[in-house]
Protein backbone atom coordinates (compact mmCIF):
# COMPACT_ATOMS: atom_id res chain seq x y z
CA UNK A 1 0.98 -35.39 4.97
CA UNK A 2 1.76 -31.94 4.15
CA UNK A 3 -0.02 -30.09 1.60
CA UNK A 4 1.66 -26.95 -0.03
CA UNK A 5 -0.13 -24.33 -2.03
CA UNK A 6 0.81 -23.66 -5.58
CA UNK A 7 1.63 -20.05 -7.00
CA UNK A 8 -1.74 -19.32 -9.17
CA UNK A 9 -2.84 -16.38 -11.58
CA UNK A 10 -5.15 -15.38 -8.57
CA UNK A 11 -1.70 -14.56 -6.19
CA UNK A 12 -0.44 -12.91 -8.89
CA UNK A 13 -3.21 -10.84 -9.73
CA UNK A 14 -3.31 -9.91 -6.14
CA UNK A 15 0.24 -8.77 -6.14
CA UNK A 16 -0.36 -6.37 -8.90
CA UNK A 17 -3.91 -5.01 -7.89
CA UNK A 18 -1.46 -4.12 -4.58
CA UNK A 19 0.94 -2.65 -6.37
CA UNK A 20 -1.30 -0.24 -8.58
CA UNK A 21 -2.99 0.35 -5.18
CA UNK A 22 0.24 1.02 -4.04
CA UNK A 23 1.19 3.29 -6.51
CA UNK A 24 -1.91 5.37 -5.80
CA UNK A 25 -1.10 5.63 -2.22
CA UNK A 26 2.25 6.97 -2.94
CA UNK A 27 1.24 9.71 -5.24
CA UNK A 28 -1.50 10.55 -2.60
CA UNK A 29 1.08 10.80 -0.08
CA UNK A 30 2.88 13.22 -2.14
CA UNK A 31 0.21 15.03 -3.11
CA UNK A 32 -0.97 16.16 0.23
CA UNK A 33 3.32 16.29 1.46
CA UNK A 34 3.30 19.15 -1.39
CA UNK A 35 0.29 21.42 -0.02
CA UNK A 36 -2.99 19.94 -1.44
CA UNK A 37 -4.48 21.43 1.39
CA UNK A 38 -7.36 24.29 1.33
CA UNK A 39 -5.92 27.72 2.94
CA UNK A 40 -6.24 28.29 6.91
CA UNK A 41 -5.82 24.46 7.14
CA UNK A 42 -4.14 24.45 10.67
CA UNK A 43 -0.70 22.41 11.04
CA UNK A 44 -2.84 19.89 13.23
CA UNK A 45 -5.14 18.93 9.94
CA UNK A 46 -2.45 18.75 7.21
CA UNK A 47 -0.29 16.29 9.81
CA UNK A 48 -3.19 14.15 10.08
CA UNK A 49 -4.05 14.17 6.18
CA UNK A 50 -0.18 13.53 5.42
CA UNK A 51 -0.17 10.70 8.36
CA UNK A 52 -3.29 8.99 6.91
CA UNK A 53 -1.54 9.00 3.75
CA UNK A 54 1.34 7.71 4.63
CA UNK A 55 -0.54 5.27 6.69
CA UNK A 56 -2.37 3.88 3.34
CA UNK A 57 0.97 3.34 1.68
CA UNK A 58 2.49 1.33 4.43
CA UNK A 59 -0.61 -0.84 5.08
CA UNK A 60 -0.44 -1.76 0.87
CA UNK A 61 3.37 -1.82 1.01
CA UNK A 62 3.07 -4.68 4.38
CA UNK A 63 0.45 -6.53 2.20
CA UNK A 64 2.21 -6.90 -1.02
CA UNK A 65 5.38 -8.11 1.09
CA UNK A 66 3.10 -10.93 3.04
CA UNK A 67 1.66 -12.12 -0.43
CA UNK A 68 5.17 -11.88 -1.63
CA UNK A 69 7.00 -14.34 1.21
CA UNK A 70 3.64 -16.57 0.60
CA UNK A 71 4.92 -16.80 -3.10
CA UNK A 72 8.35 -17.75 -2.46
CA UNK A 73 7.54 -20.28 0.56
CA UNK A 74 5.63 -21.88 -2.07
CA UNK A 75 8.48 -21.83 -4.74
């Protein structure tokens, strides 16, 4: 017998804590694409502060898509 998981208040909750963390990566990204960065920062630093950045917003973006497919396989 298969057992299916229902949508809940928790997977929803999830899916917007994502998206506000989300949201924050986004601006953060940018933030530091617009030249939050101190002066003398070499072109070696701000890459790696833009690529972390941008890393963050993927990551967040991947995980509200998995909760997201979850959702709708249980619909």
């Amino acid at each position: 017998m298969t057992e299916y998981l229902v949508p809940t208040k928790n997977t929803e909750a999830k899916i917007h804590k994502l998206r506000i963390k989300l949201d924050d990566a986004y601006k953060e990204s940018i933030e530091l694409g617009a030249g939050c960065f101190k002066k003398g920062d070499g072109e070696k630093e701000v890459r790696k502060h833009i690529e972390k950045a941008l890393s963050n917003y993927r990551w967040r973006l991947m995980e509200i898509m998995k909760l997201q497919m979850t959702e709708n396989e249980m619909n």
